[in-house]
Protein backbone atom coordinates (compact mmCIF):
# COMPACT_ATOMS: atom_id res chain seq x y z
CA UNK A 1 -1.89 153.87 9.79
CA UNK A 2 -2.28 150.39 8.48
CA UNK A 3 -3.17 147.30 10.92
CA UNK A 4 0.54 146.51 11.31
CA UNK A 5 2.58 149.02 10.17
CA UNK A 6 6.09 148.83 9.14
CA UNK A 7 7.63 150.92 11.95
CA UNK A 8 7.23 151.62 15.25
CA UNK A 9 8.76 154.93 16.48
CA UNK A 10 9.55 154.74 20.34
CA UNK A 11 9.98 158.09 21.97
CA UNK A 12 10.36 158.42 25.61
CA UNK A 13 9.18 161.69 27.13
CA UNK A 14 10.19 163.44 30.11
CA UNK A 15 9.58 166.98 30.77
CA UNK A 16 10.10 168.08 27.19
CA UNK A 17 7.35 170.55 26.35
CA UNK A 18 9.58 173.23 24.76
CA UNK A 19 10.64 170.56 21.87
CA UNK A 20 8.31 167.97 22.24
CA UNK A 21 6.13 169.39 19.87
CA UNK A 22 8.88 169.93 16.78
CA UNK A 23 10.10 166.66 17.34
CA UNK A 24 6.26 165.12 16.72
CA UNK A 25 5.87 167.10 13.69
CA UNK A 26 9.19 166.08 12.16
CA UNK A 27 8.04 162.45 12.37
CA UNK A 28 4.60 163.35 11.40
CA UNK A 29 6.28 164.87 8.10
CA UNK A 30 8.36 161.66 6.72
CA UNK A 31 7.76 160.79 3.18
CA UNK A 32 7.54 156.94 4.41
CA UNK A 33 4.18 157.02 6.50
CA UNK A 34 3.88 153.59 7.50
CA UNK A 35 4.65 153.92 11.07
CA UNK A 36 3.33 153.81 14.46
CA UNK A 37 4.48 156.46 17.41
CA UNK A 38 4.48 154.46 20.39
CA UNK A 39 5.23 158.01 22.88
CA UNK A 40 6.25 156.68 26.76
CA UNK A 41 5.40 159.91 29.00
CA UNK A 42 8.00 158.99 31.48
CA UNK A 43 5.46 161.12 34.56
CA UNK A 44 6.12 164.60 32.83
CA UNK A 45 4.97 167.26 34.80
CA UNK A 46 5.80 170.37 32.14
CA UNK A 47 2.73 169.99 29.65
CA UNK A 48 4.17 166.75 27.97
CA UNK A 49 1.01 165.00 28.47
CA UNK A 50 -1.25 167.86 27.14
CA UNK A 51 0.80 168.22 24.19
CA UNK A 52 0.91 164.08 23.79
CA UNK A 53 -2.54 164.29 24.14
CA UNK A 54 -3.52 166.96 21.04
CA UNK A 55 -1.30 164.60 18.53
CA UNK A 56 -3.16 161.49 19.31
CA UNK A 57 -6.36 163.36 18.99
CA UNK A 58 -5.02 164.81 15.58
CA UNK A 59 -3.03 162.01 14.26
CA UNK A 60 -4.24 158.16 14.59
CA UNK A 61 -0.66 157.04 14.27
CA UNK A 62 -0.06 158.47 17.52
CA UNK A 63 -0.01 156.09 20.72
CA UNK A 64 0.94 157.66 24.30
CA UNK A 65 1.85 155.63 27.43
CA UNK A 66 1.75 156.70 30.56
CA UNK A 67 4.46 155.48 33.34
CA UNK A 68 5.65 156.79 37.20
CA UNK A 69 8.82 158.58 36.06
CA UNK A 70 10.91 155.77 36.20
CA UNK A 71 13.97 156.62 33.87
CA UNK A 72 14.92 155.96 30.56
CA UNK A 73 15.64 152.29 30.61
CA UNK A 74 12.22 151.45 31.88
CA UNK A 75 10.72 153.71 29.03
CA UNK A 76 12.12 152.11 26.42
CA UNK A 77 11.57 148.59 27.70
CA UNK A 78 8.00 148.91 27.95
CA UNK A 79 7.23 150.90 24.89
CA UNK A 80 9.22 148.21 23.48
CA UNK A 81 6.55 145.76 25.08
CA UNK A 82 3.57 147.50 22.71
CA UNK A 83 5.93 147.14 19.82
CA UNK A 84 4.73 144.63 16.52
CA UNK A 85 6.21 146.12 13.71
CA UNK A 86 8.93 144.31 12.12
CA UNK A 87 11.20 147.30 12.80
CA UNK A 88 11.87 149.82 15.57
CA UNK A 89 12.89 153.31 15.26
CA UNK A 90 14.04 155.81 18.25
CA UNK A 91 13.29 159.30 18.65
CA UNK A 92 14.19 161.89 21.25
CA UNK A 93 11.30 164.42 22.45
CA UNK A 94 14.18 167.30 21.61
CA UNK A 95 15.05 166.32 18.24
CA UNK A 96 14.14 166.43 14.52
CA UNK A 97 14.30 164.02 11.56
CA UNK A 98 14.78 164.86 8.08
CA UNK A 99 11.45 163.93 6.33
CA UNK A 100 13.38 161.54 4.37
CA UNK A 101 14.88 159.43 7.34
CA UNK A 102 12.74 156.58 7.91
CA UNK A 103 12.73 155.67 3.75
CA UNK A 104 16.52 155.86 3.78
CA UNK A 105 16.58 153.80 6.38
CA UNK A 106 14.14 151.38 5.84
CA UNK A 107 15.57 151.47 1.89
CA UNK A 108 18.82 150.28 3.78
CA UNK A 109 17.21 147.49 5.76
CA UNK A 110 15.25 145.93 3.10
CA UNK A 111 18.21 145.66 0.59
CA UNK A 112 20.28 144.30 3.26
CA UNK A 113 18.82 141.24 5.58
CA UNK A 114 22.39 140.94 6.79
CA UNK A 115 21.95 144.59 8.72
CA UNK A 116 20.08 144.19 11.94
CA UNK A 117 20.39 148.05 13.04
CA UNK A 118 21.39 151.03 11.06
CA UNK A 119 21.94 154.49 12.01
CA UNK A 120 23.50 157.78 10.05
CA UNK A 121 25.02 161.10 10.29
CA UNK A 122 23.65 164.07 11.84
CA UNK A 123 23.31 168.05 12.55
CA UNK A 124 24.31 169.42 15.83
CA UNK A 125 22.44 172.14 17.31
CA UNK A 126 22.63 173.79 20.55
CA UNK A 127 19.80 174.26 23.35
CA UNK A 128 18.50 177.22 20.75
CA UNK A 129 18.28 175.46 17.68
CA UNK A 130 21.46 176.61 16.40
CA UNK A 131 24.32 175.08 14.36
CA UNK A 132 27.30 173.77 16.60
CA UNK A 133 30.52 172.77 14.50
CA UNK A 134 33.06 170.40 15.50
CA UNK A 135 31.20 167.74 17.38
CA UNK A 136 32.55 163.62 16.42
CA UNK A 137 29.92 161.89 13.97
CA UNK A 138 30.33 158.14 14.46
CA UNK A 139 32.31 156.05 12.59
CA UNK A 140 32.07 152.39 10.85
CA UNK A 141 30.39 150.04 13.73
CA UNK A 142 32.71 147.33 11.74
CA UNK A 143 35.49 148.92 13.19
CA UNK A 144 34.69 148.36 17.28
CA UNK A 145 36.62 146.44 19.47
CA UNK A 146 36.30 144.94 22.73
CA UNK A 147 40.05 144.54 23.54
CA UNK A 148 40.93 147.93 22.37
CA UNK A 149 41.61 150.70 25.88
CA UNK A 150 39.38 152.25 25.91
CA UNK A 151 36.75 150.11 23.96
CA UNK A 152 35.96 151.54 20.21
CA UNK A 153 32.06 150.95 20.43
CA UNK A 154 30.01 150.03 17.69
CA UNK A 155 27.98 153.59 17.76
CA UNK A 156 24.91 154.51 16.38
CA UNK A 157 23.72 157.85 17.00
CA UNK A 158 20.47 156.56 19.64
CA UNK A 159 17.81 158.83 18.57
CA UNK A 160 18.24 157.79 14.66
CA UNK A 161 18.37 154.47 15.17
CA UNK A 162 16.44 151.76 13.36
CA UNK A 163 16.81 148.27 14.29
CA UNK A 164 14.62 144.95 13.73
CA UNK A 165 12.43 144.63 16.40
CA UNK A 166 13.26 140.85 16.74
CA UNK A 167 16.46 141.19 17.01
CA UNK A 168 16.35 143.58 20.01
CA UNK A 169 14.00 141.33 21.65
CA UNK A 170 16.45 137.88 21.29
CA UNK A 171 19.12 139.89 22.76
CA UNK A 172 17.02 141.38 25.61
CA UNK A 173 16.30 145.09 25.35
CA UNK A 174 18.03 147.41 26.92
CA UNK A 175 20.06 146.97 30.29
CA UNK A 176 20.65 149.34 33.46
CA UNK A 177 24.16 149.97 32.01
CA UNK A 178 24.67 153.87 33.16
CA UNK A 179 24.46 156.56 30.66
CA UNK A 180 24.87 153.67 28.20
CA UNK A 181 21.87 151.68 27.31
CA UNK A 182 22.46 152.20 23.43
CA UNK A 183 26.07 151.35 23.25
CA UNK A 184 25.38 148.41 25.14
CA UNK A 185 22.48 147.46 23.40
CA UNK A 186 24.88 148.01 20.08
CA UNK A 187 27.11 145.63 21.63
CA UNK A 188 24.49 142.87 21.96
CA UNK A 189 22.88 143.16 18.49
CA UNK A 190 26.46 143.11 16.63
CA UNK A 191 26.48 139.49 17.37
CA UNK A 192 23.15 138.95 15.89
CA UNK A 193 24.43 140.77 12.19
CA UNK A 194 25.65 143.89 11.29
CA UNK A 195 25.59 147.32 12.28
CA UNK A 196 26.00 150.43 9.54
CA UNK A 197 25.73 154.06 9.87
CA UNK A 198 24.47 155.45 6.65
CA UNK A 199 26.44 158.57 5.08
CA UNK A 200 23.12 160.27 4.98
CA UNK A 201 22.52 162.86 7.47
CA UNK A 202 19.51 162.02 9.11
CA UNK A 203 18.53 165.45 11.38
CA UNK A 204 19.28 167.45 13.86
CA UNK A 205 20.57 165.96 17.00
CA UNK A 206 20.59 168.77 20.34
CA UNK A 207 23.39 168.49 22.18
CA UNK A 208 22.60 170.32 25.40
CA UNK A 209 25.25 171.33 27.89
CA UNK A 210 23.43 170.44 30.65
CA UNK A 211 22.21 167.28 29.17
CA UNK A 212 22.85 163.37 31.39
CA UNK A 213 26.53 163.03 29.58
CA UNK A 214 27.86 166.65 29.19
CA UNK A 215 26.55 168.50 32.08
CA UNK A 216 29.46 167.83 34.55
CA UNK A 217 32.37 166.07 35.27
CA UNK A 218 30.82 163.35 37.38
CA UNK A 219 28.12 162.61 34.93
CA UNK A 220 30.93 162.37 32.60
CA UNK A 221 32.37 159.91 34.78
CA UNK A 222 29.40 158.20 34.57
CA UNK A 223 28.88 157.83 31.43
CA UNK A 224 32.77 156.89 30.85
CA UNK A 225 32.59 153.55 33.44
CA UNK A 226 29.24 153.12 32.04
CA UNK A 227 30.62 152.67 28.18
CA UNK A 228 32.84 150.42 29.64
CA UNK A 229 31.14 147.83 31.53
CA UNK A 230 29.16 147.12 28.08
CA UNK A 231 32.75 146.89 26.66
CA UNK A 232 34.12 144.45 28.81
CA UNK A 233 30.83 142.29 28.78
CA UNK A 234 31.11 142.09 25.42
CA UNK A 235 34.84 141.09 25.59
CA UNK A 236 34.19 138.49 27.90
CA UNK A 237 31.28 137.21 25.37
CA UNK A 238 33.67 137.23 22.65
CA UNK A 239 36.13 134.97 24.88
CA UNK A 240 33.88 132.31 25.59
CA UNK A 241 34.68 133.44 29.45
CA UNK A 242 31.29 134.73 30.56
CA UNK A 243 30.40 138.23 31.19
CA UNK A 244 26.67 138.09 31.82
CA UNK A 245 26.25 136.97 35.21
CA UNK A 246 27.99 140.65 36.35
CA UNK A 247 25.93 141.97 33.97
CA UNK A 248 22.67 140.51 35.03
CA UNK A 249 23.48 142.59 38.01
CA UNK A 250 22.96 145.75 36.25
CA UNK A 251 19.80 147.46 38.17
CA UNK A 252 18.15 151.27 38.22
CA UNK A 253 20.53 151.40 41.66
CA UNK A 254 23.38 151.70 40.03
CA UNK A 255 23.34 155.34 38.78
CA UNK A 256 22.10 156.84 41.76
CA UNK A 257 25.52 154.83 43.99
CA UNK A 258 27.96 156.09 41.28
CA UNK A 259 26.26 159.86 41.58
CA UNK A 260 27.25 159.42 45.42
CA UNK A 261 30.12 157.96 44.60
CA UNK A 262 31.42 161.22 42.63
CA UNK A 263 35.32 160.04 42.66
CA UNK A 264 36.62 158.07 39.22
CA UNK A 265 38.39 156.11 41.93
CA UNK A 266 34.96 155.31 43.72
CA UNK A 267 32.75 154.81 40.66
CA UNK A 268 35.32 152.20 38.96
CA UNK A 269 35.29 150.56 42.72
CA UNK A 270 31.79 150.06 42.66
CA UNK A 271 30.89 148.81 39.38
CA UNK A 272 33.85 146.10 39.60
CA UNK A 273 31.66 143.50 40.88
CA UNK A 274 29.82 143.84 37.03
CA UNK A 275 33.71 143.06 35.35
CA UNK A 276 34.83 139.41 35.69
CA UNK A 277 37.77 139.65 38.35
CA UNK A 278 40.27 138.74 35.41
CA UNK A 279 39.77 141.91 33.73
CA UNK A 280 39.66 144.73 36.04
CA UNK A 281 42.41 145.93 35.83
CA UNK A 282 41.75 146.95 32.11
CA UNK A 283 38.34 148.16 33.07
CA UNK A 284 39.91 150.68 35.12
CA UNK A 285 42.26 152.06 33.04
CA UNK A 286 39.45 152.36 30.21
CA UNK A 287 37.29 154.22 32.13
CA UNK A 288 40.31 156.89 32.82
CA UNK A 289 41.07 156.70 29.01
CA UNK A 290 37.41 156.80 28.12
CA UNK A 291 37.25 160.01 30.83
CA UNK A 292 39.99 161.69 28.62
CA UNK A 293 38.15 161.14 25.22
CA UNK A 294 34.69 162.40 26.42
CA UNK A 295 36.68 165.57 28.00
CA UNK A 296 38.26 166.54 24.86
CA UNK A 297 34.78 167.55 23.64
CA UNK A 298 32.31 168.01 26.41
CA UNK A 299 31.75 171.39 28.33
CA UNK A 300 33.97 170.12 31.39
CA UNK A 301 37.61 169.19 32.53
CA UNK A 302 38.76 166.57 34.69
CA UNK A 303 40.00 167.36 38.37
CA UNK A 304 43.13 166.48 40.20
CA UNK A 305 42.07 162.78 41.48
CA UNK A 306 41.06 161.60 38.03
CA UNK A 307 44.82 162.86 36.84
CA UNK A 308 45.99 161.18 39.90
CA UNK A 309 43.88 157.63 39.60
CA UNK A 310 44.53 158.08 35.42
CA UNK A 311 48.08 157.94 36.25
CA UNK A 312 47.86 155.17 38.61
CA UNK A 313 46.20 152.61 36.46
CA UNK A 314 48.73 153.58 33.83
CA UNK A 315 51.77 152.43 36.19
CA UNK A 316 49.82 148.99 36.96
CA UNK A 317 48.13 148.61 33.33
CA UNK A 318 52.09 148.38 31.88
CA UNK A 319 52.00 144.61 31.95
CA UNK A 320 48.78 144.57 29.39
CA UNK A 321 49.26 143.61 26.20
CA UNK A 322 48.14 145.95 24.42
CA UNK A 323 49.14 146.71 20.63
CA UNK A 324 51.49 149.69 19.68
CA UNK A 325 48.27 151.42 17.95
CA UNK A 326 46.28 151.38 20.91
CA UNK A 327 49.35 153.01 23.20
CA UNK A 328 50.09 155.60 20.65
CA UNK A 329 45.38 156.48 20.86
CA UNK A 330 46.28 156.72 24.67
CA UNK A 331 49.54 158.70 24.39
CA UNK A 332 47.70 160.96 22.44
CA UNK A 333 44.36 161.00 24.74
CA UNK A 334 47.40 161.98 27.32
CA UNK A 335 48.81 164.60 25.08
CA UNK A 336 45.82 166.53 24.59
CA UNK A 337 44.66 166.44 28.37
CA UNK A 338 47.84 167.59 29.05
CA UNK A 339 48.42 170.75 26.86
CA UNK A 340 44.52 171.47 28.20
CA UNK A 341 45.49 171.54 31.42
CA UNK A 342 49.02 173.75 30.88
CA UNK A 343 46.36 176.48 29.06
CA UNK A 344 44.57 176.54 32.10
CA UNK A 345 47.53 176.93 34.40
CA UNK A 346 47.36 173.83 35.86
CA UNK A 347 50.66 172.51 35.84
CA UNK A 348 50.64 170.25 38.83
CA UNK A 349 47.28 168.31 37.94
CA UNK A 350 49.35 167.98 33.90
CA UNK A 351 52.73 166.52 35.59
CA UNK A 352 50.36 164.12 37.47
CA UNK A 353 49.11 162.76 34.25
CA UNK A 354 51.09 163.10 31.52
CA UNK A 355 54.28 160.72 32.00
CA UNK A 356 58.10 162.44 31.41
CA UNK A 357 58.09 160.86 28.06
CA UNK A 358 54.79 162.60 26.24
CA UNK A 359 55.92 166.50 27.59
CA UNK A 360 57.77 167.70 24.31
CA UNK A 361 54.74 166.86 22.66
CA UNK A 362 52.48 168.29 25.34
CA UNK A 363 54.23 171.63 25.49
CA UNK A 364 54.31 171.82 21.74
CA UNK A 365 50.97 171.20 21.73
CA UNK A 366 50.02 173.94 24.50
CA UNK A 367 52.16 176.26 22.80
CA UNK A 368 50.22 175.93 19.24
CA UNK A 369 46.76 176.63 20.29
């Protein structure tokens, strides 16, 4: 490793032993070499530490810090704090890069000074290793917006991320914002340059059913207001109306009050105090919408009160003005809840969504599959 290498890899570990040490080698293995692993055991108690421990012995480009297990947020910032390369590259302790990832994407950043973070395409694999099919790849960060219901985020897939270091830094790091740090952090740095997600697929990203977003439906709900609040701070940004002091607010509190919250009803009560009072009522109905979008692909369903407070905020949401593309995403969102629920039998919770108008496609829908 030189003095100053080119990359720093940040890698927060928690209780990862039976990937941690694939996911090493697979960085240890690029074809660009200039890089620093700065590794953040976040208190593993598994063998992380042991297995931290034999790479830094083995492997001089290896760094490990220790922390209390204090989440992922506080992980990041402070490896982010040991950080001096120009740029910064994430990496999960449960997934692999292609050995060509970090010269495609440094190739990318040093032929365009307008990109501050770029990200790519990846494999999905299961718990096991193995291919899953099917899964959304993001699309064209160019192509988010804040006033859209629910907001279209300017996604990078997190763990293949590389961004400039001091561009992370002006806008602040990463934020308390639950079950979305990265799309919030996206948020921030797309008004420092631009954002691009390379065609390349970069490796193999696990997508675990029991992982923070997919394991059940009130982590889903989580992570649904979550994407959200970054959404509507950036809207209010973007409108010269503020934003930031709710979002100053954002603290490692905030997860563990929505988790007791449990309700959609509850959680969106709770984080309103982070949404400027003029834009609530938005905020609430993109969290339902968002809600719909994450359950089309995750291993869970939503219950009767999120049909029920869905429903509701699309009654008082039919003032917005919102553009005849955006109602026909939601009428669709609706559509395929809908036909979901009439497979499953449940009729009741599908009339308490879907309004009178969307059931011939519903049923035509639930009839085809």
């Amino acid at each position: 490793m030189s003095e100053s290498p080119a990359i720093d890899v940040l890698i927060p570990v928690y209780n990862a032993a039976d990937t941690l040490d694939a996911a090493l080698a697979s960085v240890a293995e690029q074809t660009f070499s200039d890089f620093r692993v700065i590794a953040v055991d976040d208190g593993s108690t598994d063998g992380s530490g042991d297995i931290l421990a034999r790479w830094t012995a083995r492997d001089p480009r290896f760094v490990v810090m220790r922390q209390a297990n204090a989440g992922i947020v506080a992980a990041l910032n402070n490896g982010l704090a040991r950080t001096s390369a120009p740029l910064i590259a994430r990496m999960d302790a449960d997934d692999l890069c292609h050995p060509e990832r970090f010269r495609l994407q440094h190739g990318y950043l040093a032929q365009n000074p307008d990109t501050v973070a770029v990200g790519g395409r990846v494999q999905h694999i299961d718990e096991e290793g193995q291919p899953i099919e099917g899964l959304p790849h993001p699309g064209d960060p160019a192509m988010a917006d804040a006033d859209w219901v629910p907001a279209r985020e300017p996604y990078l897939i997190h763990p293949f991320l590389m961004a400039r270091r001091e561009a992370i830094l002006t806008v602040g790091g990463y934020r308390y914002v639950p079950h979305s740090e990265d799309s919030d952090l996206y948020w921030r740095l797309r008004e420092r340059g631009r954002l691009h997600n390379l065609d390349a697929v970069l490796g193999q990203y696990r997508f675990h059913t029991q992982s923070i977003s997919g394991g059940s439906i009130v982590n889903g709900r989580i992570m649904a207001v979550g994407s959200q609040l970054g959404g509507v701070a950036a809207r209010a940004r973007a409108m010269g109306r503020g934003g930031e002091e709710q979002a100053a607010g954002f603290t490692e509190n905030l997860v563990p009050a929505l988790k007791d919250a449990r309700s959609l009803e509850a959680m969106c009560a709770l984080a309103e105090p982070h949404v400027a009072r003029w834009d609530r009522e938005r905020f609430r109905l993109a969290s339902g919408i968002k809600l719909l979008e994450l359950a089309a692909y995750r291993p869970f369903e939503i219950e009767s009160g999120d049909c029920r407070f869905i429903a509701e905020q699309l009654r008082e949401a039919s003032a917005l003005d919102l553009p005849p593309g955006n109602r026909r995403d939601i009428a669709w969102y609706l559509e395929e809840a809908g036909a979901r629920l009439l497979r499953k039998r449940r009729l009741r919770d599908a009339a308490l969504l879907v309004p009178p108008r969307l059931w011939p496609r519903v049923l035509t829908k639930a009839a085809l599959r």
